[in-house]
C-alpha atoms as a PDB file:
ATOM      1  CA  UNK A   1      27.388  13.316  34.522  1.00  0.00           C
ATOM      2  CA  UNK A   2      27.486  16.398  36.345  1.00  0.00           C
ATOM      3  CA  UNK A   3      30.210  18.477  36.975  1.00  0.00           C
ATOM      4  CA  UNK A   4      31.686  20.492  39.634  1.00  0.00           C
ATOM      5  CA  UNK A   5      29.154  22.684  41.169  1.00  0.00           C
ATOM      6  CA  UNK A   6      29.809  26.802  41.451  1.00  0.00           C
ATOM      7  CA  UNK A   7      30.120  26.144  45.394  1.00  0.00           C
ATOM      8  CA  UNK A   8      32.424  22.989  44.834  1.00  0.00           C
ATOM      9  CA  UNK A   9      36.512  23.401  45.148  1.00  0.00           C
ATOM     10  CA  UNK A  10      38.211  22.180  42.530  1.00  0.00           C
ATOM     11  CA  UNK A  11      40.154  20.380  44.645  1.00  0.00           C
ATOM     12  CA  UNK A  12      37.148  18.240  45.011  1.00  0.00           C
ATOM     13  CA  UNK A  13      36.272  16.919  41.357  1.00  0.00           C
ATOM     14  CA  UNK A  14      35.905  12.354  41.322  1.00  0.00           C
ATOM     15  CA  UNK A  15      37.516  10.242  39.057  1.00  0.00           C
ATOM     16  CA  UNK A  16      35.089  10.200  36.842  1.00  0.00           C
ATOM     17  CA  UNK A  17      34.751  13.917  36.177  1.00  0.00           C
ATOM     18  CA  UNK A  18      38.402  13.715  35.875  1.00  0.00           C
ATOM     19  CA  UNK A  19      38.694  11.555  32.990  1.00  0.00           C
ATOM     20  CA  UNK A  20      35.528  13.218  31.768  1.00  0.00           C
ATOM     21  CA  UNK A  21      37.656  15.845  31.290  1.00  0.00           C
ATOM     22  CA  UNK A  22      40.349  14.416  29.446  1.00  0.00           C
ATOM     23  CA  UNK A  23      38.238  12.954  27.185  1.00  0.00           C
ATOM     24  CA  UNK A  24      36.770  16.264  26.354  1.00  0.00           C
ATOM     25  CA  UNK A  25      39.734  17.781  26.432  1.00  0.00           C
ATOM     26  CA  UNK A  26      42.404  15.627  24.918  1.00  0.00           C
ATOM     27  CA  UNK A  27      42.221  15.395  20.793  1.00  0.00           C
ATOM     28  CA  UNK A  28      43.758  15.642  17.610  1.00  0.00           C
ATOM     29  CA  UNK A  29      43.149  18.617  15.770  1.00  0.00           C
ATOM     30  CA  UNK A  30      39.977  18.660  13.528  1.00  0.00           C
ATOM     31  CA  UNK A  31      38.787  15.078  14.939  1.00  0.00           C
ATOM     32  CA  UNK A  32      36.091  14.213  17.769  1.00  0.00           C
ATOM     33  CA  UNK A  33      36.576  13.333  21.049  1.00  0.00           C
ATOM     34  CA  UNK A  34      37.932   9.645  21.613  1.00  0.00           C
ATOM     35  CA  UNK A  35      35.152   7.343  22.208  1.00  0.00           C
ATOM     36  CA  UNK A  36      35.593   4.941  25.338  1.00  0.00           C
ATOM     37  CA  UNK A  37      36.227   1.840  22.304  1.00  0.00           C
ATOM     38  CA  UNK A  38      38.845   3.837  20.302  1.00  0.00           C
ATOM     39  CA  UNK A  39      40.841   4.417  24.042  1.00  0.00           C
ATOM     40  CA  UNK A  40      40.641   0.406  25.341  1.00  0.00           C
ATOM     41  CA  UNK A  41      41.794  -0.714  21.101  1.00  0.00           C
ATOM     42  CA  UNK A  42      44.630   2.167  21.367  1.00  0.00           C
ATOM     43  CA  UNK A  43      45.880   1.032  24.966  1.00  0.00           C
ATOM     44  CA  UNK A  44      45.331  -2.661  24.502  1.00  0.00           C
ATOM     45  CA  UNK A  45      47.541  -2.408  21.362  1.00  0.00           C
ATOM     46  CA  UNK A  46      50.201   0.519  22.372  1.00  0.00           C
ATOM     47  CA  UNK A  47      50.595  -0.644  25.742  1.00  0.00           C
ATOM     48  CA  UNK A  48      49.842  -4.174  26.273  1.00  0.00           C
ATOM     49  CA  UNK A  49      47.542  -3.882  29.098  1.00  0.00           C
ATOM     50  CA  UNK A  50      44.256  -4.988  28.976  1.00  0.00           C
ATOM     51  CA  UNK A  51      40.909  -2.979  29.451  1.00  0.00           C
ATOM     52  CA  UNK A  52      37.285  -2.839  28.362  1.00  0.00           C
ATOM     53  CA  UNK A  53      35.423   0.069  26.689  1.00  0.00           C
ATOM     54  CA  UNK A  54      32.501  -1.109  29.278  1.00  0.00           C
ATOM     55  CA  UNK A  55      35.388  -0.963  32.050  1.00  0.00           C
ATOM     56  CA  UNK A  56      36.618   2.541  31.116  1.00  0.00           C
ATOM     57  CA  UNK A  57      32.408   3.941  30.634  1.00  0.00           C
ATOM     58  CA  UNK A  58      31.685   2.577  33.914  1.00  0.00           C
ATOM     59  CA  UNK A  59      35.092   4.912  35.286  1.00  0.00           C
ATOM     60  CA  UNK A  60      33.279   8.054  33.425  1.00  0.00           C
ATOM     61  CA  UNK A  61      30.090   7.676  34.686  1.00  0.00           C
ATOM     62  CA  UNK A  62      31.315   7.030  38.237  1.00  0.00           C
ATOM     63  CA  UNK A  63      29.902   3.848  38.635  1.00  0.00           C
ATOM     64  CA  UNK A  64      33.388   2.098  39.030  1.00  0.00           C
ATOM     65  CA  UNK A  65      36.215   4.501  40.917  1.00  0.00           C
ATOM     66  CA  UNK A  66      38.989   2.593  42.281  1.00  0.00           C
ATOM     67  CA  UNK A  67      41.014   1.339  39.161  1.00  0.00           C
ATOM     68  CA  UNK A  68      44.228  -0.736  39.772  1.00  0.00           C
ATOM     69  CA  UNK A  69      47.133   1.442  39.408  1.00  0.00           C
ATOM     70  CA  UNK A  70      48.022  -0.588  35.580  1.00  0.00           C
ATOM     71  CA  UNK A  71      44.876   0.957  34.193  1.00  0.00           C
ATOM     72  CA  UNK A  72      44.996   4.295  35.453  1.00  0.00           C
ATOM     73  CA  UNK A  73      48.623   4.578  34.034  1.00  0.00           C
ATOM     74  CA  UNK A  74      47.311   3.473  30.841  1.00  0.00           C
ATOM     75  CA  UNK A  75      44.649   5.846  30.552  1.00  0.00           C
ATOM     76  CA  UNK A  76      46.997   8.776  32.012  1.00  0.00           C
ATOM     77  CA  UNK A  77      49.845   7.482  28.922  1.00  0.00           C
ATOM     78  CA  UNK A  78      46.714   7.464  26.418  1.00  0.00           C
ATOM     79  CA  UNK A  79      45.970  10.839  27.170  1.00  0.00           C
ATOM     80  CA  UNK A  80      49.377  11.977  27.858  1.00  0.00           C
ATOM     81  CA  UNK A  81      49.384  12.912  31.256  1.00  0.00           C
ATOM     82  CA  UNK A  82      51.465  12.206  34.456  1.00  0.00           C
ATOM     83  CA  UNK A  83      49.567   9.479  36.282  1.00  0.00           C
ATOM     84  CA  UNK A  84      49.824  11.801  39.438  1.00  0.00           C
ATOM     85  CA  UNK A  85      46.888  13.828  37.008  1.00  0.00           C
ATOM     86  CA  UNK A  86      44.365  11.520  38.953  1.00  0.00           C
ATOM     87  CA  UNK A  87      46.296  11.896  42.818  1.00  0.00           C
ATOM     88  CA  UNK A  88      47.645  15.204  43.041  1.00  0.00           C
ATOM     89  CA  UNK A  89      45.364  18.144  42.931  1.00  0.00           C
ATOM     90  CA  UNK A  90      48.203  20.641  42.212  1.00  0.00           C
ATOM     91  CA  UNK A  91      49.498  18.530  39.419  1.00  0.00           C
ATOM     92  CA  UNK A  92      46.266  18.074  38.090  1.00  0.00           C
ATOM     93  CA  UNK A  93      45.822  22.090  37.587  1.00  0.00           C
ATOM     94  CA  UNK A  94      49.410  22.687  36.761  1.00  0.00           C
ATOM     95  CA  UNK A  95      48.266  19.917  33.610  1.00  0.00           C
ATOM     96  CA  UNK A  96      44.743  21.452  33.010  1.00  0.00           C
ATOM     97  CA  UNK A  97      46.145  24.663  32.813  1.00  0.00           C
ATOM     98  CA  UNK A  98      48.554  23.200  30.052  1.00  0.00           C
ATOM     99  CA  UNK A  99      45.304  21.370  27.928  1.00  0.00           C
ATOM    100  CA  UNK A 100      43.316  25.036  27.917  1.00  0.00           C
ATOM    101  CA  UNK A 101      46.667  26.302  26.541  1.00  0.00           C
ATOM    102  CA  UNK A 102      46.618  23.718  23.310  1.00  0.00           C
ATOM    103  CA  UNK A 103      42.888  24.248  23.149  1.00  0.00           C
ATOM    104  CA  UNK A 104      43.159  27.632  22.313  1.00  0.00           C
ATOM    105  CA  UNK A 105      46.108  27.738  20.397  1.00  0.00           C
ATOM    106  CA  UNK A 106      43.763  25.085  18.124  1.00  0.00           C
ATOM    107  CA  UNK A 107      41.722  28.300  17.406  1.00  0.00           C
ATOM    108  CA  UNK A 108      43.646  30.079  14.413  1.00  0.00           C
ATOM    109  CA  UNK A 109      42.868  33.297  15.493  1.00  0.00           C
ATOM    110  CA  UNK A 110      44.019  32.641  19.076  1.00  0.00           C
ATOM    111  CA  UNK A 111      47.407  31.182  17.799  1.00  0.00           C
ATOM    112  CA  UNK A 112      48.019  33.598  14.924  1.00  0.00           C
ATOM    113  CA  UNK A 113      47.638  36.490  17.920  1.00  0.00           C
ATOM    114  CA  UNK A 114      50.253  34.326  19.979  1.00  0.00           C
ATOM    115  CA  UNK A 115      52.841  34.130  16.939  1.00  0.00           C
ATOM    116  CA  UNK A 116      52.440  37.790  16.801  1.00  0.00           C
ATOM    117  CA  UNK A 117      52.693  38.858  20.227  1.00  0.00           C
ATOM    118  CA  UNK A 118      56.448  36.369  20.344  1.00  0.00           C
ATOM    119  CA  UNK A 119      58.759  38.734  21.543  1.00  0.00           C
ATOM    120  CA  UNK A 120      57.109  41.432  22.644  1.00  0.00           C
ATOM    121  CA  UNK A 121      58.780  43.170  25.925  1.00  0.00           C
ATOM    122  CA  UNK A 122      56.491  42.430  29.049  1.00  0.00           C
ATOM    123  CA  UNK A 123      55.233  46.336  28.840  1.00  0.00           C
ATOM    124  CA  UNK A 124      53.584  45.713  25.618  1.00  0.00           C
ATOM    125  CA  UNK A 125      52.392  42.353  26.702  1.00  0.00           C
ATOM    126  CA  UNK A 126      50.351  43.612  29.218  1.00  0.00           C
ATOM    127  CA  UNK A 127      48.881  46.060  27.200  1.00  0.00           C
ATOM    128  CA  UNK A 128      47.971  43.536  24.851  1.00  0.00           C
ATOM    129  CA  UNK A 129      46.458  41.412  27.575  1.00  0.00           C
ATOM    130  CA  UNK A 130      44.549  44.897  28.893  1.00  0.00           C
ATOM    131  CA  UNK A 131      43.130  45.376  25.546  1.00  0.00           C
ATOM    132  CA  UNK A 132      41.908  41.465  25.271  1.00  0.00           C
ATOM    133  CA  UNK A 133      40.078  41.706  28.805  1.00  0.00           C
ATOM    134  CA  UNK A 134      38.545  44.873  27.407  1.00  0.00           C
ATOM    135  CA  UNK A 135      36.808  43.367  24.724  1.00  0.00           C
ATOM    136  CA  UNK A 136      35.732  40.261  26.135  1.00  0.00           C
ATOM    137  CA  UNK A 137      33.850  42.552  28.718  1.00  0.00           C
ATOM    138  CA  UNK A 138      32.285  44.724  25.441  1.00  0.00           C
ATOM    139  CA  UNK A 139      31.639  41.134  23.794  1.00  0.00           C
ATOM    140  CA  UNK A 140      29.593  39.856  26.845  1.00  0.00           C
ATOM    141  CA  UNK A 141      32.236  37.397  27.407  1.00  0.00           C
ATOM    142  CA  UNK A 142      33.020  36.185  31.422  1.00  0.00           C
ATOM    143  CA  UNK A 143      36.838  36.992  32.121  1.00  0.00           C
ATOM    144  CA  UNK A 144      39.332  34.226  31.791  1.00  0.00           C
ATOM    145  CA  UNK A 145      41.346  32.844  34.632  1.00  0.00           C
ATOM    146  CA  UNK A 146      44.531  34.552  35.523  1.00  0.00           C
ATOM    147  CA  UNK A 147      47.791  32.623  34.592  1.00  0.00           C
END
């Protein structure tokens, strides 16, 4: 599956590369990303609704895209989003904004940095944050999205 393209909005990403993204996203420390049988077990058993790992593959690959309301609450409770993840574009980056947050605080470094900075005044926070763009640009690194 492809994603967005450089010349593609945001605003513009299916269904599929939606919950692509959650499932690439969305994990427990140290452990892989969910696969499409471990979801359908984990929402047939949690929260009583019924749906295929088939059913939920054919949603990621794009080949099925207009799920009944039931499943796409089940999926959005599995991965522990608002169901308005899948309808609401500014939602949806308000709550991908959130996941990139987690992801990096999963990086030791990252988090250890975070627990340091804790209250800092604003001043020294920027600094901080001049200092990190610095480096990423002497690292080779592409600048990270503003907050």
């Amino acid at each position: 599956m492809e994603s967005s393209s450089p010349e593609e909005p945001e605003s513009q990403r299916n269904l599929a590369e939606k919950l692509e993204y959650l499932f690439r996203t969305v994990r427990e420390p140290g452990r892989r990303e969910y696969s499409n049988e471990e979801v359908a077990a984990a929402i047939a058993r949690d929260q009583d609704v019924s749906i295929s790992a088939s059913y939920i593959w054919y949603l990621r690959t794009g080949q099925r895209d207009n799920p009944t309301l039931k499943h796409l609450t089940a999926l959005a409770t599995f991965f522990g989003v608002p169901c308005a993840y899948f309808f609401d574009e500014r939602i949806r980056d308000e709550v991908e904004g959130e996941l990139a947050l987690v992801v990096a605080l999963r990086d030791a470094g990252v988090r250890d940095v975070a627990l340091r900075a804790s209250g800092l005044s604003v001043e020294s926070l920027d600094t901080i944050t001049e200092v990190i763009k610095r480096v990423r640009t002497l690292e080779g690194l592409p600048p990270r999205d503003e907050p």
